[in-house]
Protein backbone atom coordinates (compact mmCIF):
# COMPACT_ATOMS: atom_id res chain seq x y z
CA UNK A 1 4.30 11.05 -2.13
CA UNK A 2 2.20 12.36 -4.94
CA UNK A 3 -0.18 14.96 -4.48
CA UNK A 4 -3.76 13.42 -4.92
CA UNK A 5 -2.36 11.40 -2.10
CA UNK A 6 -1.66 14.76 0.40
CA UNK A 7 -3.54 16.68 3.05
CA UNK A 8 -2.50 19.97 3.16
CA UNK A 9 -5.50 22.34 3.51
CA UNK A 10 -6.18 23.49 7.45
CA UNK A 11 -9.68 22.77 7.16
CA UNK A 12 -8.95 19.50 5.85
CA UNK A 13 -6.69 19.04 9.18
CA UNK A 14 -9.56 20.57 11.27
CA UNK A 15 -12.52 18.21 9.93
CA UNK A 16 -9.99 14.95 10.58
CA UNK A 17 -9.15 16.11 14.02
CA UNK A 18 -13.11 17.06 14.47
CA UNK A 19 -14.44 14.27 13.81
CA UNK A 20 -11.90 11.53 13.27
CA UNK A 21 -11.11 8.77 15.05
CA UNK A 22 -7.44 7.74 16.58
CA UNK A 23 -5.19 5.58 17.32
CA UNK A 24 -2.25 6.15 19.22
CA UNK A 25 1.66 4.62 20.61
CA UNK A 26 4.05 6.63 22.15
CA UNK A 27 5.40 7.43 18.72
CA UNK A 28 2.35 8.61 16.78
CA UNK A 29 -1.01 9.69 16.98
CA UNK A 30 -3.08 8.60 13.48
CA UNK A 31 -6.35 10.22 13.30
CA UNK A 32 -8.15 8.57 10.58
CA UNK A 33 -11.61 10.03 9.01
CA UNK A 34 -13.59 7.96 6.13
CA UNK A 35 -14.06 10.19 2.98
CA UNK A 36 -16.72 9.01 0.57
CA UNK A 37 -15.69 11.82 -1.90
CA UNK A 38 -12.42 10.28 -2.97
CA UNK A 39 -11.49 6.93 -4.14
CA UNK A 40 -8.01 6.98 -2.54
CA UNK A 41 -6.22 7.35 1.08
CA UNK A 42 -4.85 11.34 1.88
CA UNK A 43 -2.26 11.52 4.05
CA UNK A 44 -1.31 14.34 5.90
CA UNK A 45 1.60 14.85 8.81
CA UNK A 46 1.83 17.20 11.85
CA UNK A 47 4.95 18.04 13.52
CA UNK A 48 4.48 20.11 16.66
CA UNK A 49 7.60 22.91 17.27
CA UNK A 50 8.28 21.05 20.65
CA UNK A 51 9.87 18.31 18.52
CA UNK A 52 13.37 19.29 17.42
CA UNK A 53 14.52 21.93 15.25
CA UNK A 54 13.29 22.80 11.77
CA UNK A 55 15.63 20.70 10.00
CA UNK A 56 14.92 17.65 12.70
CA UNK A 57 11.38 17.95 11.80
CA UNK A 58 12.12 17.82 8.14
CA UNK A 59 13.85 15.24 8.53
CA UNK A 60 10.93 13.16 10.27
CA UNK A 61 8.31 14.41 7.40
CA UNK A 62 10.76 13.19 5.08
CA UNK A 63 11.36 10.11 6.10
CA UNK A 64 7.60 9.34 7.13
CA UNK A 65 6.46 10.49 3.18
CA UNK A 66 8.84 8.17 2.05
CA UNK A 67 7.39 5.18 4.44
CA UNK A 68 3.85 6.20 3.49
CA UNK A 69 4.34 5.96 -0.36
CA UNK A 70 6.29 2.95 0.01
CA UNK A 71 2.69 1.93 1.52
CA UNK A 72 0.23 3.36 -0.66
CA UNK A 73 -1.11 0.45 -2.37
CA UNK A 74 -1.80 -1.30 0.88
CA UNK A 75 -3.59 0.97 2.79
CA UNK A 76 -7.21 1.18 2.64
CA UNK A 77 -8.91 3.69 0.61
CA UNK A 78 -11.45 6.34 1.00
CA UNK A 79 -9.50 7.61 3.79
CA UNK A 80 -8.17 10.95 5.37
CA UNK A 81 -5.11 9.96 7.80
CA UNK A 82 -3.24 12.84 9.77
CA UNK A 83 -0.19 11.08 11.31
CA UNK A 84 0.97 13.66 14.55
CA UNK A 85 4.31 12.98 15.68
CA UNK A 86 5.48 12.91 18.98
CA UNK A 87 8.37 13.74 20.45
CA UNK A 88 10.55 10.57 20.82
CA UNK A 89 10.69 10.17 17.04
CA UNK A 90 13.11 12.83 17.17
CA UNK A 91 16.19 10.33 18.31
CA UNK A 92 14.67 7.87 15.88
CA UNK A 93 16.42 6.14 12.99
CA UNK A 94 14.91 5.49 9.67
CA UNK A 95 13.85 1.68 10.71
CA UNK A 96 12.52 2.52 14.30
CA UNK A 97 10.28 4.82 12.61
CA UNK A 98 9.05 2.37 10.09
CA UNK A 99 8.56 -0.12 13.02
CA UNK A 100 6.63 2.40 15.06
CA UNK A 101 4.38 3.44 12.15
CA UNK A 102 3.71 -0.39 11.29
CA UNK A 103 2.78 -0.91 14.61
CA UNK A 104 0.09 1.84 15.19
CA UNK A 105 -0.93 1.61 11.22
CA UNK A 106 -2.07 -2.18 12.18
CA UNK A 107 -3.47 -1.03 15.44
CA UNK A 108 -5.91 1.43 13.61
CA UNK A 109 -6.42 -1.80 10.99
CA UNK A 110 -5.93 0.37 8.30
CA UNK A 111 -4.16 -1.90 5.99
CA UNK A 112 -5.80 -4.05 3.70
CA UNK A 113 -2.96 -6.64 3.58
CA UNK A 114 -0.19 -6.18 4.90
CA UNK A 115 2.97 -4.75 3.06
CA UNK A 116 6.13 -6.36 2.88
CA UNK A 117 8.97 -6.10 5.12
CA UNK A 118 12.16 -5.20 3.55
């Protein structure tokens, strides 16, 4: 993921969290705050010590940049996402965690279309 497309400052976290709205599965929490500043989406990920060990929980933020890129162009913009992970994605394979984010991405309706299956 390129960095104009990262959140990575804690007061960008707390703002989102503040006053953010969200959208949850028993996955994933997305809290999603507008941003009139920017013209893109920022995505930012949270991975809570409970879940795995350091390397599991590279592995997740990995693996969820990698889904979120692949997604950039059809999410909306002017956006601030923090995706929180929960622990089940832990035991999760590559596609269940694709699945899981689809599913709670189209809850929140933050897609403009809808990106391609692969």
């Amino acid at each position: 993921m390129q960095k104009k497309y990262r959140l990575k400052r804690r007061s960008d976290f707390r703002k989102i969290f503040r006053a953010g709205n969200s959208v949850a599965n028993r996955q994933f929490v997305l809290v999603t705050r507008r941003n009139e500043e920017l013209e893109e989406v920022r995505v930012g990920i949270s991975v809570s010590k409970k879940v795995g060990n350091a390397v599991v929980r590279n592995r997740i933020k990995r693996t969820i940049k990698e889904i979120v890129r692949n997604w950039i162009p059809y999410i909306k913009s002017q956006l601030d996402i923090v995706i929180v992970v929960r622990n089940p994605v832990a035991t999760m394979d590559y596609h269940q965690i694709k699945s899981s984010l689809n599913h709670v991405f189209q809850r929140g309706k933050l897609f403009h279309t809808r990106p391609p299956k692969e």
